[in-house]
N, C-alpha and C. Protein backbone atom coordinates (compact mmCIF):
# COMPACT_ATOMS: atom_id res chain seq x y z
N UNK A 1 -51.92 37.40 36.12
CA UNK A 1 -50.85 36.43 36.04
C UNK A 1 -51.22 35.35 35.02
N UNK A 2 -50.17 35.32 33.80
CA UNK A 2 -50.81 33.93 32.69
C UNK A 2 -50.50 32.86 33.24
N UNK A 3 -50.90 32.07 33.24
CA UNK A 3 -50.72 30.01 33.53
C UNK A 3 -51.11 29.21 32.68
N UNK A 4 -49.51 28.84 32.19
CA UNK A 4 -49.81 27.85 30.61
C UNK A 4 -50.69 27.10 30.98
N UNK A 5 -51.24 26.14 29.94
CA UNK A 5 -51.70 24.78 29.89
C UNK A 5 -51.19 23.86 30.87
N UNK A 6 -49.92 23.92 30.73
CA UNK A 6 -48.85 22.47 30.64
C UNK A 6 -49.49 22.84 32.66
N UNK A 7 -49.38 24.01 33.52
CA UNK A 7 -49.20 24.53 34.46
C UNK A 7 -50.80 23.54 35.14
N UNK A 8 -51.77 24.25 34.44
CA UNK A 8 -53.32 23.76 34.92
C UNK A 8 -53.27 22.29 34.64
N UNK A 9 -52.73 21.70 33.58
CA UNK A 9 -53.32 20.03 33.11
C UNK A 9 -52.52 19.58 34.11
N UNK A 10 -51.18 20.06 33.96
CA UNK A 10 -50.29 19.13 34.19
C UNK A 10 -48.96 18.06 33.03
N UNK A 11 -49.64 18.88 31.44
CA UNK A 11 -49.00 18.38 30.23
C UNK A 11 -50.23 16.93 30.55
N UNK A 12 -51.36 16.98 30.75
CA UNK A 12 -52.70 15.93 30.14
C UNK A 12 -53.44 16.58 29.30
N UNK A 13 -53.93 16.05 28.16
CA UNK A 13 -54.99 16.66 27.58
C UNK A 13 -56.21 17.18 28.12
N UNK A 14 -57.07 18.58 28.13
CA UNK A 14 -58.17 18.25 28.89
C UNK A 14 -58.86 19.25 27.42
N UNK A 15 -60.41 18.57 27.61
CA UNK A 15 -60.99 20.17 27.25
C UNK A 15 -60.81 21.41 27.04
N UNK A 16 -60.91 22.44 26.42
CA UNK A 16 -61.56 23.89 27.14
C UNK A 16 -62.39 23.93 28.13
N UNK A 17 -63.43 23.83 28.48
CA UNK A 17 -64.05 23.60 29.58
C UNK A 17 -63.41 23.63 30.55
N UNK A 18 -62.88 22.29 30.62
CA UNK A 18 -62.47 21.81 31.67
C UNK A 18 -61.36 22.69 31.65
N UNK A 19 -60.40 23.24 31.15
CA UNK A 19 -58.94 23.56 31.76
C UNK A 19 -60.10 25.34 32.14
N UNK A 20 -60.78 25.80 31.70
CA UNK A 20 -61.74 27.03 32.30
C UNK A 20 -61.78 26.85 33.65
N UNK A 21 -62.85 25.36 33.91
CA UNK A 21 -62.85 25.37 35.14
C UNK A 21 -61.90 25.21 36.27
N UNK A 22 -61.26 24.83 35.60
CA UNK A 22 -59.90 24.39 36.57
C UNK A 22 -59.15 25.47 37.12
N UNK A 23 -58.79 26.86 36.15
CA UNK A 23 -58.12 27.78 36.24
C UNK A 23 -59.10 28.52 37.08
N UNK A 24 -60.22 28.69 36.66
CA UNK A 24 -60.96 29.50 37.84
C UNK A 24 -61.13 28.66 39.01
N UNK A 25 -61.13 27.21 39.23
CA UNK A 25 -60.97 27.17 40.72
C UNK A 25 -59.77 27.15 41.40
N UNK A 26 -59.09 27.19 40.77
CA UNK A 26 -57.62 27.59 41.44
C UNK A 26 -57.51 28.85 41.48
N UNK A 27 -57.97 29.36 40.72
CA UNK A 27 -58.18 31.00 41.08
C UNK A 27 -58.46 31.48 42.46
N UNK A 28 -59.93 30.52 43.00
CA UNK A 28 -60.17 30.65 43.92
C UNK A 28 -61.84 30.78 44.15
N UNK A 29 -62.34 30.61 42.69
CA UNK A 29 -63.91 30.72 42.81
C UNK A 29 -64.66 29.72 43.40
N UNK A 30 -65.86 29.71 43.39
CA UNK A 30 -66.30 28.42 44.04
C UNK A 30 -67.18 27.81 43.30
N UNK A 31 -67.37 26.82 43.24
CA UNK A 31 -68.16 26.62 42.11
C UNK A 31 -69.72 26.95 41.80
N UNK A 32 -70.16 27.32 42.61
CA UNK A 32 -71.24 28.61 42.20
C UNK A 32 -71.15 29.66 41.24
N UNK A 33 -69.55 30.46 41.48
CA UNK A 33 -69.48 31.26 40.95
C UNK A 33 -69.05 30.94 39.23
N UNK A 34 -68.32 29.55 39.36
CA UNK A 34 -67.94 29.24 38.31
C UNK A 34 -69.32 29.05 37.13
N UNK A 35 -69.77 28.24 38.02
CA UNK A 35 -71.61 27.85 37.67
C UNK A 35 -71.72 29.07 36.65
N UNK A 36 -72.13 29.88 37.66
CA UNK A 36 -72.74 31.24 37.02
C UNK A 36 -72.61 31.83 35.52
N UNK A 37 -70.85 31.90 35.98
CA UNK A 37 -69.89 32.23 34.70
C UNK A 37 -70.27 31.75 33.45
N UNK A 38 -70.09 30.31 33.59
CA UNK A 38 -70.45 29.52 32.89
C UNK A 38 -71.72 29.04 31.95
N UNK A 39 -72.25 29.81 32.61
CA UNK A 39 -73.80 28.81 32.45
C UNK A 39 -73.92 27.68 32.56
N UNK A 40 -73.78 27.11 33.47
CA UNK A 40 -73.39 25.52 33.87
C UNK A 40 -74.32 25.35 35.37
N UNK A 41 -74.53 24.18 35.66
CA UNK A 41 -75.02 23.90 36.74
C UNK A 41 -74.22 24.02 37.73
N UNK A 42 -73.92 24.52 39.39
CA UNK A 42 -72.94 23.65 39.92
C UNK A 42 -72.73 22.75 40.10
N UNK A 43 -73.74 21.62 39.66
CA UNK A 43 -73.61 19.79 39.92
C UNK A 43 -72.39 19.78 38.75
N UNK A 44 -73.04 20.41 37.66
CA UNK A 44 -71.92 19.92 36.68
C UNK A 44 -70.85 20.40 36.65
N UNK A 45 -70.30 21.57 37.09
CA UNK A 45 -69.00 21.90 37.68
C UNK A 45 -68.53 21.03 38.42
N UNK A 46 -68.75 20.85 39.24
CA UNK A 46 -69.00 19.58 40.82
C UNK A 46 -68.18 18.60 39.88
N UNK A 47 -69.39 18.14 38.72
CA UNK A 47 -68.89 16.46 38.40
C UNK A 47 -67.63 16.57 37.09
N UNK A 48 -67.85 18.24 36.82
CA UNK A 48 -66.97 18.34 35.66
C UNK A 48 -65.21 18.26 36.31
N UNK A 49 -65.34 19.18 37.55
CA UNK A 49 -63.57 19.49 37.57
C UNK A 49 -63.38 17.94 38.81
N UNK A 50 -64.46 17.28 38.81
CA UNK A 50 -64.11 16.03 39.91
C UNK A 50 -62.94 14.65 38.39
N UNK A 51 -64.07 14.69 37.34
CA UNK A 51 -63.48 14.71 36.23
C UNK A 51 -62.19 14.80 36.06
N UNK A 52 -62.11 15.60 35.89
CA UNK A 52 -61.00 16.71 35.07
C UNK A 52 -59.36 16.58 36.19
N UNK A 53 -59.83 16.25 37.40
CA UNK A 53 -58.97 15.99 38.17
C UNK A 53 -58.36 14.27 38.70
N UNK A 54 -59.36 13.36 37.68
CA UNK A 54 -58.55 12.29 37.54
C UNK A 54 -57.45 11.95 36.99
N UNK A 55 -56.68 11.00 37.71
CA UNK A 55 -55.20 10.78 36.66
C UNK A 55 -55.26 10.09 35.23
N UNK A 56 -54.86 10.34 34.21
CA UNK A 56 -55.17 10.13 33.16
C UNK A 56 -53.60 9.87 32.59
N UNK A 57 -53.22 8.78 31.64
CA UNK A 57 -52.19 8.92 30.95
C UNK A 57 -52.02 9.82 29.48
N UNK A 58 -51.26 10.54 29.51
CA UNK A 58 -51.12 11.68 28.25
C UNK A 58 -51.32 10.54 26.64
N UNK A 59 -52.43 11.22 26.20
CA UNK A 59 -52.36 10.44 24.58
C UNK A 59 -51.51 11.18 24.09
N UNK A 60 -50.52 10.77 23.07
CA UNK A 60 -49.75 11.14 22.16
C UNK A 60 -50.58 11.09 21.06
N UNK A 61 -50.34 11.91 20.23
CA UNK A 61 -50.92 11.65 18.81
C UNK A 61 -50.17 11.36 17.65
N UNK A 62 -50.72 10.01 17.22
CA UNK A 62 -50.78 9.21 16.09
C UNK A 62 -49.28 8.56 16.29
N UNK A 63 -49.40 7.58 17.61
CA UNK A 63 -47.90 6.70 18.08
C UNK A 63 -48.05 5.87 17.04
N UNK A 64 -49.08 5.66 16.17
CA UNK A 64 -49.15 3.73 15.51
C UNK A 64 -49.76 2.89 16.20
N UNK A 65 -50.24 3.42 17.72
CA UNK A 65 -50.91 2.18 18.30
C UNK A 65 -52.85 1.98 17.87
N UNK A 66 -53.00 0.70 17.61
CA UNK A 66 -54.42 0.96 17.02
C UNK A 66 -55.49 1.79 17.34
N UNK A 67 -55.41 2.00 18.60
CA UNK A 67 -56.73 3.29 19.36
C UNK A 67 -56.26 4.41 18.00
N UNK A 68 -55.19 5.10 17.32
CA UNK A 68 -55.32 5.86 16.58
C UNK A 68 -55.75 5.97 15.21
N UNK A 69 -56.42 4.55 14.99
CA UNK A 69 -57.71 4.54 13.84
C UNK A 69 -58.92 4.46 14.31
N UNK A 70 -59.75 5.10 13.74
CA UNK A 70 -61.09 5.04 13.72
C UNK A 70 -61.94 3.25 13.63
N UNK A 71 -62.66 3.25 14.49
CA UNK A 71 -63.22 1.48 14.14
C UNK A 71 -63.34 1.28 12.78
N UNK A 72 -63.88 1.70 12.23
CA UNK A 72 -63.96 1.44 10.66
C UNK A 72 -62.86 0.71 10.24
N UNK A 73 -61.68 1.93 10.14
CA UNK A 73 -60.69 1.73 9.65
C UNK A 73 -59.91 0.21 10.30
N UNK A 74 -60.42 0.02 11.50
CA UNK A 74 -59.28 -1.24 11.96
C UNK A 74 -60.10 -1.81 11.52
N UNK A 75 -61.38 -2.31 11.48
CA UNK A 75 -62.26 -3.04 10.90
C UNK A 75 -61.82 -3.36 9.71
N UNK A 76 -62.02 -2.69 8.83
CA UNK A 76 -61.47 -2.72 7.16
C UNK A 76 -60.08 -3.07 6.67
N UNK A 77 -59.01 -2.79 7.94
CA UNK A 77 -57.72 -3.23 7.80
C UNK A 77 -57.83 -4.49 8.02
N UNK A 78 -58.20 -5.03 9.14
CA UNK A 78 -58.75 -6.49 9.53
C UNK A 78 -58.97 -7.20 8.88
N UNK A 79 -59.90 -6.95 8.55
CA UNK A 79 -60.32 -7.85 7.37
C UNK A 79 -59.48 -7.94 6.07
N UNK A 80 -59.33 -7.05 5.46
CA UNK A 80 -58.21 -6.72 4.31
C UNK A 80 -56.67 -8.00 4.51
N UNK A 81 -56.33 -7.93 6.02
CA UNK A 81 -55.53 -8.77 6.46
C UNK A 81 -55.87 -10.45 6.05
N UNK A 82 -57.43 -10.38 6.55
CA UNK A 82 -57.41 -11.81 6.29
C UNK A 82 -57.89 -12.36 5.00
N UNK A 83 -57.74 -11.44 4.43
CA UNK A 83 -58.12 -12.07 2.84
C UNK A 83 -59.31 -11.92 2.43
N UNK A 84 -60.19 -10.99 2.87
CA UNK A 84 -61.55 -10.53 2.11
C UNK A 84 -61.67 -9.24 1.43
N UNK A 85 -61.96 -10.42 0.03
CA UNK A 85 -62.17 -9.00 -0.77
C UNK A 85 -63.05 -7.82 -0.80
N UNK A 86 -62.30 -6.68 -0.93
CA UNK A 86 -63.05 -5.38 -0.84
C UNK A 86 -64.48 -5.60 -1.05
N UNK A 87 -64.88 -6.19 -2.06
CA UNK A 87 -66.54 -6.25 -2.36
C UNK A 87 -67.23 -6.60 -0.87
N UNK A 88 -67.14 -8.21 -0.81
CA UNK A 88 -67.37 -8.44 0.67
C UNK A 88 -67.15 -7.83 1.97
N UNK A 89 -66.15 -7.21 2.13
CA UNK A 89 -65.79 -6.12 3.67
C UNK A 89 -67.20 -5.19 3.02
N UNK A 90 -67.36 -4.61 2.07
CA UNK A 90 -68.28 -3.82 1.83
C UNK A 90 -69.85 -3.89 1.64
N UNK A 91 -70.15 -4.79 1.45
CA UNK A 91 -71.27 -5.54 1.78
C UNK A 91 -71.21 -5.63 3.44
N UNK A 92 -70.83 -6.48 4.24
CA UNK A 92 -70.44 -6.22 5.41
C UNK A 92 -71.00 -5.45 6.54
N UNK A 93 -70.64 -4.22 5.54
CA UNK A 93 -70.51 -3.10 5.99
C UNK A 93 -71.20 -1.99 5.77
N UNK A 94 -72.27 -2.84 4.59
CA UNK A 94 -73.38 -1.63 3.48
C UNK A 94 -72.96 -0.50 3.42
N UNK A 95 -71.64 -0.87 2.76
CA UNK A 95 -71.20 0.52 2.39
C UNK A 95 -70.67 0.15 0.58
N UNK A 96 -70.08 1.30 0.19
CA UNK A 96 -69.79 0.82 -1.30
C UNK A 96 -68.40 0.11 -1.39
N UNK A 97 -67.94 -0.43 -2.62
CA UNK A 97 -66.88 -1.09 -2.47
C UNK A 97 -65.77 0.12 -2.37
N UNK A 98 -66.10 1.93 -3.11
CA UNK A 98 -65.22 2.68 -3.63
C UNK A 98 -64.94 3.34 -2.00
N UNK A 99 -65.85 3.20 -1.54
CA UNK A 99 -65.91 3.39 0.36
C UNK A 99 -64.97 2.92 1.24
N UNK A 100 -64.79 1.31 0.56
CA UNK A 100 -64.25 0.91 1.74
C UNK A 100 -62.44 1.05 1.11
N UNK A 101 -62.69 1.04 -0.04
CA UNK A 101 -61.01 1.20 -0.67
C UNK A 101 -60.69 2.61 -0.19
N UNK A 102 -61.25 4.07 -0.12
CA UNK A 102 -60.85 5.18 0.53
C UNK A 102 -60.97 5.14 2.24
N UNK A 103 -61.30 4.25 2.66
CA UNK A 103 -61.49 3.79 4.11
C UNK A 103 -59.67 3.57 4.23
N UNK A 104 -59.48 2.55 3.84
CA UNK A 104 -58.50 1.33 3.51
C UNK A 104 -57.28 2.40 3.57
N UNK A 105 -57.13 3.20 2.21
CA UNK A 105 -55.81 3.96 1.61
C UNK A 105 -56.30 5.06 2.70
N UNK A 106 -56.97 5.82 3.08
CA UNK A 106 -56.34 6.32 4.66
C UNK A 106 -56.06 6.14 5.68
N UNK A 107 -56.20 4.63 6.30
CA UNK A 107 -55.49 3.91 7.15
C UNK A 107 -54.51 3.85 7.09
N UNK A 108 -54.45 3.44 5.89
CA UNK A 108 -52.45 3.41 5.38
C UNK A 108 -51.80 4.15 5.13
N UNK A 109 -52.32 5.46 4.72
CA UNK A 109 -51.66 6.63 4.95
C UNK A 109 -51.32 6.73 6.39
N UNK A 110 -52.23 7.06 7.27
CA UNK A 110 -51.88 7.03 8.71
C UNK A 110 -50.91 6.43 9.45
N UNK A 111 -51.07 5.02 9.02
CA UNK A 111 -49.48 3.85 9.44
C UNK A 111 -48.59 4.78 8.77
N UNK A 112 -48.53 5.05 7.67
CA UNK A 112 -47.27 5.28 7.13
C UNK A 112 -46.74 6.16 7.75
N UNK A 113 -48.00 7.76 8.18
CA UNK A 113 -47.16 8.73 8.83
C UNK A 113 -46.74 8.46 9.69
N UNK A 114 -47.09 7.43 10.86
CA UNK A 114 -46.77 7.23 12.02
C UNK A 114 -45.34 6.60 11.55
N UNK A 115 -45.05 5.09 10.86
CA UNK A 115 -43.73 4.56 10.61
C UNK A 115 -42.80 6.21 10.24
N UNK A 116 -43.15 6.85 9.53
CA UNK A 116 -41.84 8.26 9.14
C UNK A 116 -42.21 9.00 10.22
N UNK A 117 -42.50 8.85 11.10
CA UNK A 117 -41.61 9.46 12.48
C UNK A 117 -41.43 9.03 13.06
N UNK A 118 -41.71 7.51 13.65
CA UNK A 118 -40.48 6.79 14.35
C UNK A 118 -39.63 6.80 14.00
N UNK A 119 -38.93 6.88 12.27
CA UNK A 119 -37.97 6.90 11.73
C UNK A 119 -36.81 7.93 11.83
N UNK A 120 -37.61 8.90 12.20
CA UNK A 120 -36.60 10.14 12.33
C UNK A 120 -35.88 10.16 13.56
């Protein structure tokens, strides 16, 4: 019998792993057996599908909200905001100045994709 994703998560993101373990304990294994399967401990089965069975809110990907840049990148936007020039964010940051400008223009790529699909 197949059982989507959407069926085991619930439509939450999980792992591979984790949606493995999940399907085999609903299967009906125990976690020994899963263990086994696995090559896994049963503690870590234990602590994996205890895990895996918390409520979690679904991430969307790339809403525009800041968790969907990398620290760097909000870092470097940040600053960029308040008026420090590239040289300085890059120093900063001991990184190069040509670093932090390709840092920078893929952040903003990213906003942008996100603004053209709210748009649609």
């Amino acid at each position: 019998m197949a059982t989507s994703t959407d069926e085991i998560t619930g439509g939450v993101h999980l792992r591979p792993i984790e949606r493995t373990m999940l399907k085999l304990s609903r299967g009906g294994n125990s976690e020994t057996d899963i263990a086994w399967r696995l090559r896994r401990t049963p503690g870590h089965v234990r602590r994996t599908l205890a895990l895996a069975r918390l409520p979690r809110a679904p991430r969307s990907d790339a809403s525009g909200e800041p968790w969907d840049l990398r620290p760097i990148e909000r870092t470097v936007l940040r600053a960029r905001e308040s008026g420090v020039p590239e040289a300085e964010i890059a120093a900063r940051l001991r990184r190069s100045p040509a670093f932090v400008q390709r840092v920078g223009a893929f952040a903003d790529y990213k906003l942008a994709q996100v603004s053209k699909r709210a748009q649609r």
